[in-house]
C-alpha atoms as a PDB file:
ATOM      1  CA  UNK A   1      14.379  98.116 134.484  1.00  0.00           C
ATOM      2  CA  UNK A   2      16.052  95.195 132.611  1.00  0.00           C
ATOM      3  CA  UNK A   3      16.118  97.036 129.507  1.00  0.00           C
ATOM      4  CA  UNK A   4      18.185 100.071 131.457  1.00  0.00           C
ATOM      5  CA  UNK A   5      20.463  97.865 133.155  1.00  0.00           C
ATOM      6  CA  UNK A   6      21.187  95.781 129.669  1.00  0.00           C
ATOM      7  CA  UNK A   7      21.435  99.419 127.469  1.00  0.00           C
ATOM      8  CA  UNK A   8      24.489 100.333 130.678  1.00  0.00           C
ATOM      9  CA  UNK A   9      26.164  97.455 130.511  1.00  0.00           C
ATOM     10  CA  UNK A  10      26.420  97.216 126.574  1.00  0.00           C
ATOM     11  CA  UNK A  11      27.987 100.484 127.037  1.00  0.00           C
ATOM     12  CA  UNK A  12      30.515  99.722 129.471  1.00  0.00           C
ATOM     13  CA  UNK A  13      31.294  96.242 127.479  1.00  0.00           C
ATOM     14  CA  UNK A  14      32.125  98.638 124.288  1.00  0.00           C
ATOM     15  CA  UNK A  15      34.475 100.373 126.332  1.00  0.00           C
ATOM     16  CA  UNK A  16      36.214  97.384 127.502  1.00  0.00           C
ATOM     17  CA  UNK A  17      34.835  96.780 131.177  1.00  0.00           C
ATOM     18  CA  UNK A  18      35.337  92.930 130.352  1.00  0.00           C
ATOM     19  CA  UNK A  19      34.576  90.478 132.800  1.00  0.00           C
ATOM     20  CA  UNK A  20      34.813  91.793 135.922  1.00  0.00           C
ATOM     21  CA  UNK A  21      35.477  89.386 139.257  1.00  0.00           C
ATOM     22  CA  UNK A  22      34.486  91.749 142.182  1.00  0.00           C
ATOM     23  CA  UNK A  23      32.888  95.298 142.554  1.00  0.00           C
ATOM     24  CA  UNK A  24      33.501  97.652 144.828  1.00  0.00           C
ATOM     25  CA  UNK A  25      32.104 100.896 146.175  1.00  0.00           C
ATOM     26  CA  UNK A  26      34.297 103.190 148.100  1.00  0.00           C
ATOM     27  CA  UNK A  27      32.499 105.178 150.486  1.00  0.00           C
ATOM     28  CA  UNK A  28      33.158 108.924 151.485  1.00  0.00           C
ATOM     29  CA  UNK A  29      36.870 109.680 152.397  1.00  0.00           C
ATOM     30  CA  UNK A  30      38.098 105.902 150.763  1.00  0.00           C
ATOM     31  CA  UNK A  31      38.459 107.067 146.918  1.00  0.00           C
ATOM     32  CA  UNK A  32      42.456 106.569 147.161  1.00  0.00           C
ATOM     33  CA  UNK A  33      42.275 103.203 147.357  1.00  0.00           C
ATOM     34  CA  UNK A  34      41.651 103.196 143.769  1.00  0.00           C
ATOM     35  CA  UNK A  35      45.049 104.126 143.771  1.00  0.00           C
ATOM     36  CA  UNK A  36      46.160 100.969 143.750  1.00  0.00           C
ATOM     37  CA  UNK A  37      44.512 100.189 140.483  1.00  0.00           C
ATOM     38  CA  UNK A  38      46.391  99.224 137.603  1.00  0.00           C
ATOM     39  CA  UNK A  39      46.104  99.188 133.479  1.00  0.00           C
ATOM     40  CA  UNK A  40      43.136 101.230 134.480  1.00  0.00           C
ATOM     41  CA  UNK A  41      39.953 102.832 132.720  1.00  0.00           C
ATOM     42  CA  UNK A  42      38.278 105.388 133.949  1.00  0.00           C
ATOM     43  CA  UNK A  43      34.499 106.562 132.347  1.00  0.00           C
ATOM     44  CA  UNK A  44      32.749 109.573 134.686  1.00  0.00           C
ATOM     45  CA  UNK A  45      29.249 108.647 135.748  1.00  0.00           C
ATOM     46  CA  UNK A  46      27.802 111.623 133.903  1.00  0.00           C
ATOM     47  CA  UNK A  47      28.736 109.664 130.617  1.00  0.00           C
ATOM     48  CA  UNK A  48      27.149 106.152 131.432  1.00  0.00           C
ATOM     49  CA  UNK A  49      23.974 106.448 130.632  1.00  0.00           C
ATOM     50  CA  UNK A  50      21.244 106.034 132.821  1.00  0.00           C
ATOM     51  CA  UNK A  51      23.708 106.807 135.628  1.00  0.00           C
ATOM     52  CA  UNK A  52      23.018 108.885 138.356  1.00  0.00           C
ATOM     53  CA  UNK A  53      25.486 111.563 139.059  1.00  0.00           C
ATOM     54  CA  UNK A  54      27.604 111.894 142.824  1.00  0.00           C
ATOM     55  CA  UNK A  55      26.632 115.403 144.326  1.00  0.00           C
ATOM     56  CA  UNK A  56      29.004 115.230 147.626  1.00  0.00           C
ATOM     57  CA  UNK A  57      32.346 115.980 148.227  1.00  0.00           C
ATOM     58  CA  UNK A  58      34.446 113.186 148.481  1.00  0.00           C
ATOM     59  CA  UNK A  59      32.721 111.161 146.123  1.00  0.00           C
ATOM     60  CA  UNK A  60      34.612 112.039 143.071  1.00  0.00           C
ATOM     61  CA  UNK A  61      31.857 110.087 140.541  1.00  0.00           C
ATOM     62  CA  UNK A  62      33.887 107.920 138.276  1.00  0.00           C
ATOM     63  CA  UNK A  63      33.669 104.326 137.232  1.00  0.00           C
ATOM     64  CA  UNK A  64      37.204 102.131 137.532  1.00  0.00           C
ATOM     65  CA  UNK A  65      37.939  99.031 135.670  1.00  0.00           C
ATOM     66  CA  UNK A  66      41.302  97.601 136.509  1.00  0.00           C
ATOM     67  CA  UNK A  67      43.837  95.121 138.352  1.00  0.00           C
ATOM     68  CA  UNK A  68      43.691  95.185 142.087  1.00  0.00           C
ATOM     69  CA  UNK A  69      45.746  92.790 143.214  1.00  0.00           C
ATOM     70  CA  UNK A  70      45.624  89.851 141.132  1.00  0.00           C
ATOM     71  CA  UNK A  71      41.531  90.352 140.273  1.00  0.00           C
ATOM     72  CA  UNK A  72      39.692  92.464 137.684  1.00  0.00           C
ATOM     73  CA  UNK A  73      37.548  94.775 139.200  1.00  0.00           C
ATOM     74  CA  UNK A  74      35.089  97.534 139.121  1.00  0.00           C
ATOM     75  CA  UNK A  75      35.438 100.718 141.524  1.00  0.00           C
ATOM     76  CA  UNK A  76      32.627 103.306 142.205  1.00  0.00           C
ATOM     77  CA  UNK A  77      34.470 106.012 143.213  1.00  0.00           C
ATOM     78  CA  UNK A  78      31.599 107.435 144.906  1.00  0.00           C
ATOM     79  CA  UNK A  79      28.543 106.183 145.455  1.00  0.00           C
ATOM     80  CA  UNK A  80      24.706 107.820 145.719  1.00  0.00           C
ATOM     81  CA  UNK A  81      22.548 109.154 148.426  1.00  0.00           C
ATOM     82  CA  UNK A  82      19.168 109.023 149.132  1.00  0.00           C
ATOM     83  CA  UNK A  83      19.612 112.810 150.432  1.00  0.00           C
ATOM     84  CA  UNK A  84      21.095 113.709 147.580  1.00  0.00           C
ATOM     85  CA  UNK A  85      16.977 113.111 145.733  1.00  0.00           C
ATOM     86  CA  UNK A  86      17.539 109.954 144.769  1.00  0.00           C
ATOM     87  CA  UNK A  87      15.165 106.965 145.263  1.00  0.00           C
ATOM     88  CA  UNK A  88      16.388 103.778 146.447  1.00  0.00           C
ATOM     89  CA  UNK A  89      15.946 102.282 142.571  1.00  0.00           C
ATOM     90  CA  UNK A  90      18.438 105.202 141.641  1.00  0.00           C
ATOM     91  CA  UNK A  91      20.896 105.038 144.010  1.00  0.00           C
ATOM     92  CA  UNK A  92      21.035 100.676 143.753  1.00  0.00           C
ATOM     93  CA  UNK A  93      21.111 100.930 140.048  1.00  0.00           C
ATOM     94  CA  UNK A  94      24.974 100.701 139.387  1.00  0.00           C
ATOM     95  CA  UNK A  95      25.226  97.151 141.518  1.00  0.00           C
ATOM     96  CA  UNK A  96      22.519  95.931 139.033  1.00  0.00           C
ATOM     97  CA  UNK A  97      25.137  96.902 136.234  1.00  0.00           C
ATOM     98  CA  UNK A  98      28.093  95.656 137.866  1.00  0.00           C
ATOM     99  CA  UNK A  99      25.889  92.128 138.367  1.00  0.00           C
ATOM    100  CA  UNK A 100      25.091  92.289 134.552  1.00  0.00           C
ATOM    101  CA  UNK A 101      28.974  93.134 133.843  1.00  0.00           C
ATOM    102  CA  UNK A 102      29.509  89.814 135.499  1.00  0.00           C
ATOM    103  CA  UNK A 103      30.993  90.210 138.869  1.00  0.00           C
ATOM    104  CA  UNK A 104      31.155  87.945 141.651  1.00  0.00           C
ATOM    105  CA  UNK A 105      31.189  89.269 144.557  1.00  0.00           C
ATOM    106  CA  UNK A 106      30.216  93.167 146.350  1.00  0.00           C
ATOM    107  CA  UNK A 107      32.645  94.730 148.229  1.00  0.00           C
ATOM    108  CA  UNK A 108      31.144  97.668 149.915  1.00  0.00           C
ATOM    109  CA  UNK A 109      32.938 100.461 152.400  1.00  0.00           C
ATOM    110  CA  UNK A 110      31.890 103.527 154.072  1.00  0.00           C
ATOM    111  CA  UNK A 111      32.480 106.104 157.038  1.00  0.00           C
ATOM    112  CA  UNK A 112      29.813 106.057 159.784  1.00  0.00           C
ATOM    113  CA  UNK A 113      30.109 106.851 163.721  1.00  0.00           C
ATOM    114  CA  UNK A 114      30.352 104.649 166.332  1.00  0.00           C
ATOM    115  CA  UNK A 115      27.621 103.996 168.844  1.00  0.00           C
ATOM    116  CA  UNK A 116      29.236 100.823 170.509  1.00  0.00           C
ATOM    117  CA  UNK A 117      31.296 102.118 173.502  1.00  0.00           C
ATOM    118  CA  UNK A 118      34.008 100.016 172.836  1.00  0.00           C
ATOM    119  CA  UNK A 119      34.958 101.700 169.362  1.00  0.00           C
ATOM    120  CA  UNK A 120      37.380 104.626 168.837  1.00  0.00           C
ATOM    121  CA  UNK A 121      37.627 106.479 166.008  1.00  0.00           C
ATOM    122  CA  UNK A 122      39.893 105.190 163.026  1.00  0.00           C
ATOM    123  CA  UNK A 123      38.483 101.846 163.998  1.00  0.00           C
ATOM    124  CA  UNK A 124      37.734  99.253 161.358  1.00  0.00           C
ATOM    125  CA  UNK A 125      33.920  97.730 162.101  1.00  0.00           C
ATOM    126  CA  UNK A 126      33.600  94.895 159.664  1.00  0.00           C
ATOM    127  CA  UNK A 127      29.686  94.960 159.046  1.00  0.00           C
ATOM    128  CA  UNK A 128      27.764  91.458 159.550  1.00  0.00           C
ATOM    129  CA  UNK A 129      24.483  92.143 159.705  1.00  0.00           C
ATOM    130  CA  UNK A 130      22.620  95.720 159.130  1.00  0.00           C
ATOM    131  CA  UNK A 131      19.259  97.453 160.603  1.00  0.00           C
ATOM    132  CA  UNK A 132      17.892  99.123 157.726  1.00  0.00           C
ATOM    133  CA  UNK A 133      16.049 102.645 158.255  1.00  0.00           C
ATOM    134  CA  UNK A 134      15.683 103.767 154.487  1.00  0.00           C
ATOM    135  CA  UNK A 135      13.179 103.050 151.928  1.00  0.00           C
ATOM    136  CA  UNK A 136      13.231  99.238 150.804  1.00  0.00           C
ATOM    137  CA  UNK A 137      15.011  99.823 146.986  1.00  0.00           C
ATOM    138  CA  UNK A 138      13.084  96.229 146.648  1.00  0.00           C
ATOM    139  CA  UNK A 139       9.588  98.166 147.092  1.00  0.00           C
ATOM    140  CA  UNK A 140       7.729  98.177 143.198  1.00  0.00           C
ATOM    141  CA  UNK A 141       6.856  95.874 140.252  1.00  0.00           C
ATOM    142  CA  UNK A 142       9.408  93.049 140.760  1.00  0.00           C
ATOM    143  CA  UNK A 143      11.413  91.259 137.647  1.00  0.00           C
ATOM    144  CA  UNK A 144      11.800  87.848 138.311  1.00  0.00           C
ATOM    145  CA  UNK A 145      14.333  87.571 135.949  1.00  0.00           C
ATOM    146  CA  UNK A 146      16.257  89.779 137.797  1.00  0.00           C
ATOM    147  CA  UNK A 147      15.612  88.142 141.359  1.00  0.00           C
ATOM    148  CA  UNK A 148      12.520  87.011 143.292  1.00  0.00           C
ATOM    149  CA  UNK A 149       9.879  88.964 144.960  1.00  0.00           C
ATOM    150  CA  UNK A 150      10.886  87.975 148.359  1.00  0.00           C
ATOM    151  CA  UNK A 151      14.218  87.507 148.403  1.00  0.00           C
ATOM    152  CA  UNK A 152      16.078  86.319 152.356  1.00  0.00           C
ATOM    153  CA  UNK A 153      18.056  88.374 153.822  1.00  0.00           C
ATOM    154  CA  UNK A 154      18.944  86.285 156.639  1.00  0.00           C
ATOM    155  CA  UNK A 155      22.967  86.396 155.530  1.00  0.00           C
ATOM    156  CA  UNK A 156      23.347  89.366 153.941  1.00  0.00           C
ATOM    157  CA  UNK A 157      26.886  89.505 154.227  1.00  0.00           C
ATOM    158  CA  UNK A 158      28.746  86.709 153.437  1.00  0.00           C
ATOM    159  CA  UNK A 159      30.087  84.568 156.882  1.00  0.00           C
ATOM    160  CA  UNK A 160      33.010  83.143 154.259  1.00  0.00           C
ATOM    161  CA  UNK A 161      33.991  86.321 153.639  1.00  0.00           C
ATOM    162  CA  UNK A 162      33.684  88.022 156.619  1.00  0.00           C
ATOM    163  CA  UNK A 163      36.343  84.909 158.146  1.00  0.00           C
ATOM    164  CA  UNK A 164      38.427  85.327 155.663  1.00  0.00           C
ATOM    165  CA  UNK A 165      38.596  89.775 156.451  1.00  0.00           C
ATOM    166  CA  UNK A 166      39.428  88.930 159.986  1.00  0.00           C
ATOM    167  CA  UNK A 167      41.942  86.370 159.589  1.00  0.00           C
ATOM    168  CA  UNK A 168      43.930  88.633 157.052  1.00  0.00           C
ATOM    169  CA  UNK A 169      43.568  91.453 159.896  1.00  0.00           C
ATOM    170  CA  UNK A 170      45.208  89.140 162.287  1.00  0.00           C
ATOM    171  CA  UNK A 171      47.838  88.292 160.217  1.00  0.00           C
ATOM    172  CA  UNK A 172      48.415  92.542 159.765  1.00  0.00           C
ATOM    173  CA  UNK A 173      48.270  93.184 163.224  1.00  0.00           C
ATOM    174  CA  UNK A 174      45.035  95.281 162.581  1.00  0.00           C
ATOM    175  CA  UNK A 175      42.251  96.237 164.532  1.00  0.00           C
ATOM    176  CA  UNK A 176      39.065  95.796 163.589  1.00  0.00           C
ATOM    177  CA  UNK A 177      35.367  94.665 165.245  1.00  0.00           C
ATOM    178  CA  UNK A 178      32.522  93.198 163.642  1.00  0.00           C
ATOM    179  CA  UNK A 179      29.591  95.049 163.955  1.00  0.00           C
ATOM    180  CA  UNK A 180      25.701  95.746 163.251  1.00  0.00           C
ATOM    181  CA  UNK A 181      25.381  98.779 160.716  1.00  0.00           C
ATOM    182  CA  UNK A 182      22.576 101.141 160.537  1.00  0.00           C
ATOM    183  CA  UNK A 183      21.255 103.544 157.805  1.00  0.00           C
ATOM    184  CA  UNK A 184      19.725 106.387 158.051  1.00  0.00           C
ATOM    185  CA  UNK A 185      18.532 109.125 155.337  1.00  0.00           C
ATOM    186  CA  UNK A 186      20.849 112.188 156.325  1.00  0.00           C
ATOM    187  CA  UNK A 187      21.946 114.803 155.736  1.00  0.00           C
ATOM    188  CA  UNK A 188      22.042 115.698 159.244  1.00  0.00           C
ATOM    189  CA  UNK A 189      24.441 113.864 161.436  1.00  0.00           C
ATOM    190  CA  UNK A 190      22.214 112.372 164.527  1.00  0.00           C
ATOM    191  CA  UNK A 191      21.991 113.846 167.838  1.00  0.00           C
ATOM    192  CA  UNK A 192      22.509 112.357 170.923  1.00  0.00           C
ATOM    193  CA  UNK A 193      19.161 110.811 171.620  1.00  0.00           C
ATOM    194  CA  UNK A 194      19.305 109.152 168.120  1.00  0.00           C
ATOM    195  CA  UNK A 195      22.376 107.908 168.348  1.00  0.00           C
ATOM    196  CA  UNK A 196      21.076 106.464 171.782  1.00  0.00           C
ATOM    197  CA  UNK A 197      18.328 104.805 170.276  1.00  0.00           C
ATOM    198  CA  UNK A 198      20.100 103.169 167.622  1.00  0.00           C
ATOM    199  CA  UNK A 199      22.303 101.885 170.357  1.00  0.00           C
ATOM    200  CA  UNK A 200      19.339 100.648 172.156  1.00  0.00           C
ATOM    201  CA  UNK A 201      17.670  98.726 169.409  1.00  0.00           C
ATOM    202  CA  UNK A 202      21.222  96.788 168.250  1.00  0.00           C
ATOM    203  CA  UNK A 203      23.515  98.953 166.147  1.00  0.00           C
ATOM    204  CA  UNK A 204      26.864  99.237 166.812  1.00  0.00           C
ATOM    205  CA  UNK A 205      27.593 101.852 164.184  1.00  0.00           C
ATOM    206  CA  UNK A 206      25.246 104.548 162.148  1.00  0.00           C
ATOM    207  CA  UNK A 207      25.777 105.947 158.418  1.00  0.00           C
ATOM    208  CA  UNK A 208      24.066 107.301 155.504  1.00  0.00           C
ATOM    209  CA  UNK A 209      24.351 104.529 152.883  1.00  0.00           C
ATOM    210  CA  UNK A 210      25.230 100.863 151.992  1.00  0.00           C
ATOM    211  CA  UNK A 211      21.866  99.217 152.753  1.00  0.00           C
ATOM    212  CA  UNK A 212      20.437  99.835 149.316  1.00  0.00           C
ATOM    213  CA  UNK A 213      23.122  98.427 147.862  1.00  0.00           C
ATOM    214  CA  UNK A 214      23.210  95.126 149.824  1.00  0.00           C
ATOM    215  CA  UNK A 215      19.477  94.766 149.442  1.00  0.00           C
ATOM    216  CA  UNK A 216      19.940  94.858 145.755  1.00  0.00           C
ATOM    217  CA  UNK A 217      23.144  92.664 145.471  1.00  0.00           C
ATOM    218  CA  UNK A 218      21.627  90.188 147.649  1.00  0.00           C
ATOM    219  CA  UNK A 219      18.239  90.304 145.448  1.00  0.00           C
ATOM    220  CA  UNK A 220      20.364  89.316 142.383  1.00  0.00           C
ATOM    221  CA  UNK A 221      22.361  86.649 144.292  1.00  0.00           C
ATOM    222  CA  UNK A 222      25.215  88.359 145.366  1.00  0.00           C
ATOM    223  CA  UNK A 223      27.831  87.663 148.081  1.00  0.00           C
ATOM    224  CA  UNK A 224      28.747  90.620 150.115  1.00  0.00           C
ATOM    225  CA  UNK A 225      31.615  92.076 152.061  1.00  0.00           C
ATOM    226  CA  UNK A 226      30.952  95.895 154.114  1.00  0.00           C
ATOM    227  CA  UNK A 227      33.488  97.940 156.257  1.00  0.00           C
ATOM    228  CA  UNK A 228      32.682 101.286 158.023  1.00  0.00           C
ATOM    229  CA  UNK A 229      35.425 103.415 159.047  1.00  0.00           C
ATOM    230  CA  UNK A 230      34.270 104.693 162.302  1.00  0.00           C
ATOM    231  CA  UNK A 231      35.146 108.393 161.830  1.00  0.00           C
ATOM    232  CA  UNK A 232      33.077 110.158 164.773  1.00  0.00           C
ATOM    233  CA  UNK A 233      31.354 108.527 167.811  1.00  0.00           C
ATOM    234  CA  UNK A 234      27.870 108.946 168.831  1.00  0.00           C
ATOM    235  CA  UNK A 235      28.621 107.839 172.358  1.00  0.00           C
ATOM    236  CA  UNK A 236      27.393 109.513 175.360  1.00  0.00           C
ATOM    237  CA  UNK A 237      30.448 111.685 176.732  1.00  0.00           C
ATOM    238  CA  UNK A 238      32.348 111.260 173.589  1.00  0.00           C
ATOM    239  CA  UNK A 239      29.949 113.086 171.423  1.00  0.00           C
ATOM    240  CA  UNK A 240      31.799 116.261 169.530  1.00  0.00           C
ATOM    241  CA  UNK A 241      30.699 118.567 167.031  1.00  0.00           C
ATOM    242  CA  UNK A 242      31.385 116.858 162.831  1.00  0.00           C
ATOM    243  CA  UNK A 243      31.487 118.184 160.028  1.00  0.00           C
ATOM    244  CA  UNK A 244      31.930 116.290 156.604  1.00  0.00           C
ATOM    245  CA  UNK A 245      35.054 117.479 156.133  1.00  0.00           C
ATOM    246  CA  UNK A 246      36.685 115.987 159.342  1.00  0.00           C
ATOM    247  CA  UNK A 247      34.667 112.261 158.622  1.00  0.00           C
ATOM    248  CA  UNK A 248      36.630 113.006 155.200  1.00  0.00           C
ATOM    249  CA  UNK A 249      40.068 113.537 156.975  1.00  0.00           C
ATOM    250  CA  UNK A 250      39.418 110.669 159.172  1.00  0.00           C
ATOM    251  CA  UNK A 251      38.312 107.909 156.808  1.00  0.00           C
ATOM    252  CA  UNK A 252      41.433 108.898 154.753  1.00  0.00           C
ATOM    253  CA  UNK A 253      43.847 107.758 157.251  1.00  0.00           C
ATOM    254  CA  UNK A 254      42.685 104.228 157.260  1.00  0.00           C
ATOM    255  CA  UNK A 255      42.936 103.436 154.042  1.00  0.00           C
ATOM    256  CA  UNK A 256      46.809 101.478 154.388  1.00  0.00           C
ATOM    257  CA  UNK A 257      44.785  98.983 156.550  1.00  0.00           C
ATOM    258  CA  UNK A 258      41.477  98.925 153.962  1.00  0.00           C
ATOM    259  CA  UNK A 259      43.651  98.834 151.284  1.00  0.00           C
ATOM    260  CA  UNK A 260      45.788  95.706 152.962  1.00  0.00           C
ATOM    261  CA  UNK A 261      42.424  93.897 153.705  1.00  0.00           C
ATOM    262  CA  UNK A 262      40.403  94.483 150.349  1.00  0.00           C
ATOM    263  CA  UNK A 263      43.325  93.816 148.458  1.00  0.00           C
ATOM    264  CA  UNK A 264      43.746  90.425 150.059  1.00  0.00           C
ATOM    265  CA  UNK A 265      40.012  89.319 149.919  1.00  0.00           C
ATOM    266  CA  UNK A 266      39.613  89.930 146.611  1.00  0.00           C
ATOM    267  CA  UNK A 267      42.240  87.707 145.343  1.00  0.00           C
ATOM    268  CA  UNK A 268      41.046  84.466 147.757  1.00  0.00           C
ATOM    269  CA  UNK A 269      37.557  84.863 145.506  1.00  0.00           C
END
């Protein structure tokens, strides 16, 4: 795997993805923030190599290198599934890269649906600790020069961090909870005695993704930072027929307040 991680990130360093402070992956619905991006480059996944490629709508499947705020970063605009075929080495691979490419910090966001009563939807749940119902991405031949066989997971999201998010919400008047995220595989968006379950065992919000990602980052060292957008709600009596399109529309119209929040976190790193 070393050997594929070194051969992507020579290829990125040729085209001047230099140094990178934080990385981020913007989930389904969140691509505009990239917006805010400036003196960027763009590459499209399909010409990195060993890259996977983003299959879903919403995930437009390019790689940013840029200014955000007063950082250099790198943006996934979109991100992989594991129900697009992927395995869990696949769709981790890019925050191997991003490690290699020298970045500090994860940033990670994505849409899910609420399970904790108290949410509504366009709700900011900053994530601070995660059940995790998808293949381990750690599960194989392990390189410990990449990071240990048995690596803790017991903060896998950064308590600095995570004070830091909610005292820059404060300060912009905007809501948000912290929260336990869940993954499952997809595609299919849960029905009601799933989403009750998850409930029942801890989670306060469901989704297809993320996990991987943290796993890996954490495996290599990594401090993370997650948001879900809570775009549908998986409570009893508030349960309503989703599509992807609407958990598009919805995630869209937070992204002033994600934008605000990531902008601001990056720069205290």
């Amino acid at each position: 795997m070393l050997e594929k991680i070194n051969e992507t990130t020579e290829f990125l360093k040729s085209r001047s993805f230099l140094s990178p402070d934080a990385g981020i992956i913007l989930g389904t619905g969140l691509g505009g923030l990239t917006a805010k991006i400036s003196n960027s480059i763009e590459i499209d996944y399909r010409d990195i190599p060993n890259f996977p490629v983003s299959t879903v709508e919403g995930h437009e499947g390019k790689l940013i290198y840029g200014e955000f705020g007063r950082r250099k970063i790198v943006a996934m605009k979109g991100r992989f599934h594991y129900y697009e075929g992927y395995g869990p080495e696949q769709i981790s691979f890019p925050v191997r890269v991003l490690k290699y490419l020298g970045i500090k910090c994860l940033f990670v966001s994505n849409a899910s649906g609420g399970v904790n009563p108290d949410y509504e939807i366009g709700d900011i749940m900053i994530i601070r600790d995660h059940i995790h119902l998808l293949p381990n991405p750690l599960i194989g031949p392990n390189d410990e020069r990449i990071g240990p066989r048995f690596p803790d997971m017991g903060e896998a999201y950064d308590r600095y961090l995570i004070n830091k998010a909610l005292l820059i919400a404060s300060k912009h008047g905007i809501r948000v909870h912290e929260g336990v995220y869940l993954s499952t595989s997809g595609p299919t968006f849960e029905t009601p005695a799933e989403y009750k379950y998850f409930r029942i065992i801890g989670a306060d919000a469901v989704g297809m993704s993320t996990t991987p990602e943290v796993i890996v980052a954490r495996h290599m060292g990594l401090p993370c930072f997650a948001v879900s957008v809570i775009t549908d709600l998986g409570v009893e009596g508030k349960i309503k027929y989703t599509t992807h399109e609407i958990v598009q529309q919805e995630a869209a119209k937070t992204e002033a307040r994600m934008t605000t929040i990531m902008t601001e976190l990056i720069e205290t790193i």
